[in-house]
N, C-alpha and C. Protein backbone atom coordinates (compact mmCIF):
# COMPACT_ATOMS: atom_id res chain seq x y z
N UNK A 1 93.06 164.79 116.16
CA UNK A 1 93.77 163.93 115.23
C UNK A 1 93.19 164.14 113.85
N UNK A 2 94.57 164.17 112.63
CA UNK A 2 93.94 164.64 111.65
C UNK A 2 94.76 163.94 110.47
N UNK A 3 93.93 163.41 109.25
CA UNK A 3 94.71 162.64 108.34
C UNK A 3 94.69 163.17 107.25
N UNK A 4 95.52 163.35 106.56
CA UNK A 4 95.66 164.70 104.78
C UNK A 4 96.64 164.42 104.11
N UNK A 5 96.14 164.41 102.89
CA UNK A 5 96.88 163.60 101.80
C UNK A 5 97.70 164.87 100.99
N UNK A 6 98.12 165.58 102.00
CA UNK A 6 98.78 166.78 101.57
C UNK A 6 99.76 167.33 102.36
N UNK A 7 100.00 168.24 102.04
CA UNK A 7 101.25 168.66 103.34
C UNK A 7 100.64 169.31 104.46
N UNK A 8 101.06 169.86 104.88
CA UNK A 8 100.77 171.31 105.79
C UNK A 8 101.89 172.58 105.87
N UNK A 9 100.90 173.41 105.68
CA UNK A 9 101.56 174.90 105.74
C UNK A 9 101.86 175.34 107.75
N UNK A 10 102.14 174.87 108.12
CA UNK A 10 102.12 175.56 109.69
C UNK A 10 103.86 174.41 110.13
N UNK A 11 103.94 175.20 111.47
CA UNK A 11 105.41 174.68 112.02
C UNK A 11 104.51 173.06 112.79
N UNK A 12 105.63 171.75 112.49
CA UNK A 12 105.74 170.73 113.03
C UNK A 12 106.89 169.98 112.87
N UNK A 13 106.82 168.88 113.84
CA UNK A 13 107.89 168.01 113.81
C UNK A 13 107.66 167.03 113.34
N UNK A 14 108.30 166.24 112.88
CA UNK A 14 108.24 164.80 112.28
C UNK A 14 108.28 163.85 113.09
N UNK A 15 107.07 163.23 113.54
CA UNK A 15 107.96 161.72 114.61
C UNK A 15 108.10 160.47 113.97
N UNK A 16 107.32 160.36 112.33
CA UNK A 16 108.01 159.36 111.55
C UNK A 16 107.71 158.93 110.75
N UNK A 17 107.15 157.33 109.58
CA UNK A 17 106.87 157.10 109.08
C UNK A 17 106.17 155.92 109.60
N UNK A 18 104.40 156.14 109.34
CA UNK A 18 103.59 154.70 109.70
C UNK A 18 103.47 154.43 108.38
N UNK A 19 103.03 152.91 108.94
CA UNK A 19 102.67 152.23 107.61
C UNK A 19 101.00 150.99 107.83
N UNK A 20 100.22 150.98 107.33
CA UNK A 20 99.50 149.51 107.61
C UNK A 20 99.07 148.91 106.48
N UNK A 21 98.95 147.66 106.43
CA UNK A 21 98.38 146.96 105.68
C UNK A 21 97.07 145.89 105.75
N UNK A 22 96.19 145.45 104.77
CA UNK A 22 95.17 144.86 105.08
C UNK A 22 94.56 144.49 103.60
N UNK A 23 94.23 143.11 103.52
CA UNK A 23 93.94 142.24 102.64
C UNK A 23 92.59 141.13 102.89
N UNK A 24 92.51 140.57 101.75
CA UNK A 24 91.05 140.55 101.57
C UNK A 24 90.99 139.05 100.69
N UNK A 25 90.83 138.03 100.89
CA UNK A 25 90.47 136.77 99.73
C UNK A 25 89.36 137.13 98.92
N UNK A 26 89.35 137.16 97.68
CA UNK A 26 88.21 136.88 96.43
C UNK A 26 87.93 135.98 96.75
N UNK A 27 86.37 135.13 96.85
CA UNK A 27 85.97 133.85 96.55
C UNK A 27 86.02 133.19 94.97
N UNK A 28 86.39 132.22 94.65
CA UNK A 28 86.50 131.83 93.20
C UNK A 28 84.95 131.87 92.60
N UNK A 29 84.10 131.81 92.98
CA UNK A 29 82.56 132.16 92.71
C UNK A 29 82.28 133.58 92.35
N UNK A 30 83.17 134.34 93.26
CA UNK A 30 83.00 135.99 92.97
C UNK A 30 84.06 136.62 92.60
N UNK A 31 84.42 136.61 91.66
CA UNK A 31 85.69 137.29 91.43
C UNK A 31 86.01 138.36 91.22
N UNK A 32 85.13 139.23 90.76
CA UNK A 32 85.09 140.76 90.58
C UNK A 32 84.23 141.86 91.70
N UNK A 33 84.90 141.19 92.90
CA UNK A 33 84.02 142.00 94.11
C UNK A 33 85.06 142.81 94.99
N UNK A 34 85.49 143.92 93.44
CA UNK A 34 86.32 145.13 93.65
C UNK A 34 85.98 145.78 94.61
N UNK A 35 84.33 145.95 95.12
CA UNK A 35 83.98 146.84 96.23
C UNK A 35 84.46 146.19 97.36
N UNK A 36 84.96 145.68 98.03
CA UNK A 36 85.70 145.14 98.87
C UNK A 36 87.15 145.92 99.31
N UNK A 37 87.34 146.53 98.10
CA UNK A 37 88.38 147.02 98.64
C UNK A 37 87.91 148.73 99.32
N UNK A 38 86.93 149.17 99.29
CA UNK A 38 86.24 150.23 100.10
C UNK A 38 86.49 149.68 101.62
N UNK A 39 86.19 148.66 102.30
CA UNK A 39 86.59 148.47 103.60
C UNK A 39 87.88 148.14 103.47
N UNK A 40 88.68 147.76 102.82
CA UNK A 40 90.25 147.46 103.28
C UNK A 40 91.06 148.89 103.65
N UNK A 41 90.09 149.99 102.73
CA UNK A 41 90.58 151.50 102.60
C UNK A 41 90.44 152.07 104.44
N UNK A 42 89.01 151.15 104.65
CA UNK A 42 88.57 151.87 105.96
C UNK A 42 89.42 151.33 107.18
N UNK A 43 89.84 149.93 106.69
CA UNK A 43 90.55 149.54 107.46
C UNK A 43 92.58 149.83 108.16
N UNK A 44 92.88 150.00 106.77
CA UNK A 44 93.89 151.06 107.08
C UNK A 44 94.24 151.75 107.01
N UNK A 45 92.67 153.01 106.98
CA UNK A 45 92.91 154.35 107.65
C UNK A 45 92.88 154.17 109.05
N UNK A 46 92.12 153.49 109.78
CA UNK A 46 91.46 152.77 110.82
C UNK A 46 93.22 152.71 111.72
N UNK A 47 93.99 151.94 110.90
CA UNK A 47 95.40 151.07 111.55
C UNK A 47 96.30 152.48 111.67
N UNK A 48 96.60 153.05 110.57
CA UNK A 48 97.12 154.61 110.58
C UNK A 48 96.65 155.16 111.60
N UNK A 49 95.64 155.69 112.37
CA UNK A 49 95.31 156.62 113.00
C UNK A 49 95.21 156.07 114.13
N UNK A 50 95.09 154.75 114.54
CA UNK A 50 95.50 154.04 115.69
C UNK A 50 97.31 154.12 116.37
N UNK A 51 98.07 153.93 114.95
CA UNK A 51 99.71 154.11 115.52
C UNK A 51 99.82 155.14 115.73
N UNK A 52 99.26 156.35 115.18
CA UNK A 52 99.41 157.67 115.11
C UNK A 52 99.12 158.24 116.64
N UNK A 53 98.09 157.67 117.12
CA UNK A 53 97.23 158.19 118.55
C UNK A 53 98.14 157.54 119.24
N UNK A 54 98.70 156.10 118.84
CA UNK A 54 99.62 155.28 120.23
C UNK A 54 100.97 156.26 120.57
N UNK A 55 101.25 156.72 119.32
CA UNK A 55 102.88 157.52 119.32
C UNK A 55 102.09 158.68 119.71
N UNK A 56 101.44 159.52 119.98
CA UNK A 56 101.23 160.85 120.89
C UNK A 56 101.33 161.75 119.35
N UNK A 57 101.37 161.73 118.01
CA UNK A 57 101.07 162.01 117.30
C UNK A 57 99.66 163.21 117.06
N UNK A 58 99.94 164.38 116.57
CA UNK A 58 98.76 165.20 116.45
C UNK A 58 98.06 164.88 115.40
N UNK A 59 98.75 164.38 113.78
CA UNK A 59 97.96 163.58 112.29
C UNK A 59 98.79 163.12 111.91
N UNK A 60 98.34 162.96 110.94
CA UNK A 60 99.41 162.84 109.72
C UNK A 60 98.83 163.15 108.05
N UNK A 61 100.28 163.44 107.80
CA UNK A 61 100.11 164.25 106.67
C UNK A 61 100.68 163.14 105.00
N UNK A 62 100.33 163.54 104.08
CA UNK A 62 101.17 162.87 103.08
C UNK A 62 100.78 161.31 103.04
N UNK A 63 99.71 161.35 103.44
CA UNK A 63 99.19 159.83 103.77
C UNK A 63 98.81 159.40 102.11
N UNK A 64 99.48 158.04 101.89
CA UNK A 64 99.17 157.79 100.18
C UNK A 64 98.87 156.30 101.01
N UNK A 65 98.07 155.47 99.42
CA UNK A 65 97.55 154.62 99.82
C UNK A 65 97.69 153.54 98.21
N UNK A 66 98.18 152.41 98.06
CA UNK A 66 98.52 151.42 96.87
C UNK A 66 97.89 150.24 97.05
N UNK A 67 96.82 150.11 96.13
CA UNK A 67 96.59 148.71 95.72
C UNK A 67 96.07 148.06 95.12
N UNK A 68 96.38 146.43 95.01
CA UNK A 68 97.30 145.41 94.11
C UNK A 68 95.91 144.13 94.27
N UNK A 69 96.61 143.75 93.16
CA UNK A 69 95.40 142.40 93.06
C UNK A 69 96.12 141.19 93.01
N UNK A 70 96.41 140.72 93.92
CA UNK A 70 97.39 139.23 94.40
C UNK A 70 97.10 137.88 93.90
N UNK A 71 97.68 137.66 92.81
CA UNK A 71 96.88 136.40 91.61
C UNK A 71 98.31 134.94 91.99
N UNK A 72 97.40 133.78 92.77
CA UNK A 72 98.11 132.92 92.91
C UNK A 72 97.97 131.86 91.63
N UNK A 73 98.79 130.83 91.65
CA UNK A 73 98.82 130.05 90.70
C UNK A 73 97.65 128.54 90.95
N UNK A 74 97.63 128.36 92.17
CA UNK A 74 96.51 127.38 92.30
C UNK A 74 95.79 128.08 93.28
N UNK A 75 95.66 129.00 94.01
CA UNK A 75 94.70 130.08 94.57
C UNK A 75 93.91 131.25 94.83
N UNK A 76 92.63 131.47 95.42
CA UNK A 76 92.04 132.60 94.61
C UNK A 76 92.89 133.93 94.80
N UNK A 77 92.78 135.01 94.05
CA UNK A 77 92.84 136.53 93.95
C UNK A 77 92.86 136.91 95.62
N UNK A 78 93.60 137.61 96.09
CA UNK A 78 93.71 138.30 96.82
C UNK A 78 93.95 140.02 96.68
N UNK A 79 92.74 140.88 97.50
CA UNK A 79 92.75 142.08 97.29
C UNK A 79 93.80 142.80 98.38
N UNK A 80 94.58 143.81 97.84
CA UNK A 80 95.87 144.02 99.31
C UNK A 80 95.65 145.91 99.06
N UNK A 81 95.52 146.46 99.90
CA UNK A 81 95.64 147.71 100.53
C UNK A 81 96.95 148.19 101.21
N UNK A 82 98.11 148.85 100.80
CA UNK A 82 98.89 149.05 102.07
C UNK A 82 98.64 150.70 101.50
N UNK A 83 98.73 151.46 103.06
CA UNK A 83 98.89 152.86 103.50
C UNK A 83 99.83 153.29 104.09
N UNK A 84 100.64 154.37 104.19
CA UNK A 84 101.80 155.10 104.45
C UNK A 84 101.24 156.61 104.92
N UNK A 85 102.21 157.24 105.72
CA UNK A 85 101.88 158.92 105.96
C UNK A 85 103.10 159.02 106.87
N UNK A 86 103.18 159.91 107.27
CA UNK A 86 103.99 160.97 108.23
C UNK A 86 103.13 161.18 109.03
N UNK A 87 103.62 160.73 110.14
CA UNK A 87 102.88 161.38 112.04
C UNK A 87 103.72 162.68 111.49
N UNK A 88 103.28 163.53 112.60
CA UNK A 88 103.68 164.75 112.91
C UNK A 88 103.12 165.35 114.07
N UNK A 89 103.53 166.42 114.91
CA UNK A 89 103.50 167.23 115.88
C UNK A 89 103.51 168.10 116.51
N UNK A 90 102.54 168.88 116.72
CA UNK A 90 102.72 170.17 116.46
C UNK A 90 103.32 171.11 118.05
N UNK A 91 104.42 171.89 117.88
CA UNK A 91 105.15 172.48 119.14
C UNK A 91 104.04 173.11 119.93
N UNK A 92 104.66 172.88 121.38
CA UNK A 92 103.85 173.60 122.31
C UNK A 92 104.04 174.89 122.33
């Protein structure tokens, strides 16, 4: 199993589009504890490569990753991670 934020040059099939997401509360005491979002990263590479292995998936490719800083009006900052890629499969 293999995850790349690129294409691939070799013959495969497409079996689809995953997606995961994973988020994080700021404490109002700490508000700039950006490194936090280093485990949300680990966490849904973590969720990606789990759907990927459940669907019989060989990697995935084209894997991009966005995120956002979730500012409520009477609540703290929330840090949000979502990840995307293409399973794929390679012919017998």
């Amino acid at each position: 199993m293999f995850m790349s934020t690129g294409g691939l040059n070799r013959t495969h099939a497409i079996q689809g589009i995953l997606t995961a997401t994973a988020h994080t509360m700021l404490r109002s005491e700490k508000p700039d504890q950006f490194e936090l979002f280093d485990d949300l990263f680990a966490e849904v590479k973590q969720q990606l490569m789990k759907q990927a292995q459940d669907g019989g998936a060989d990697g995935l490719i084209e894997v991009r990753f966005n995120t956002e800083v979730v500012r409520m009006n009477v609540a703290p900052k929330f840090l949000v991670v979502h990840g995307y890629g293409t399973a794929i499969k390679f012919p017998k």
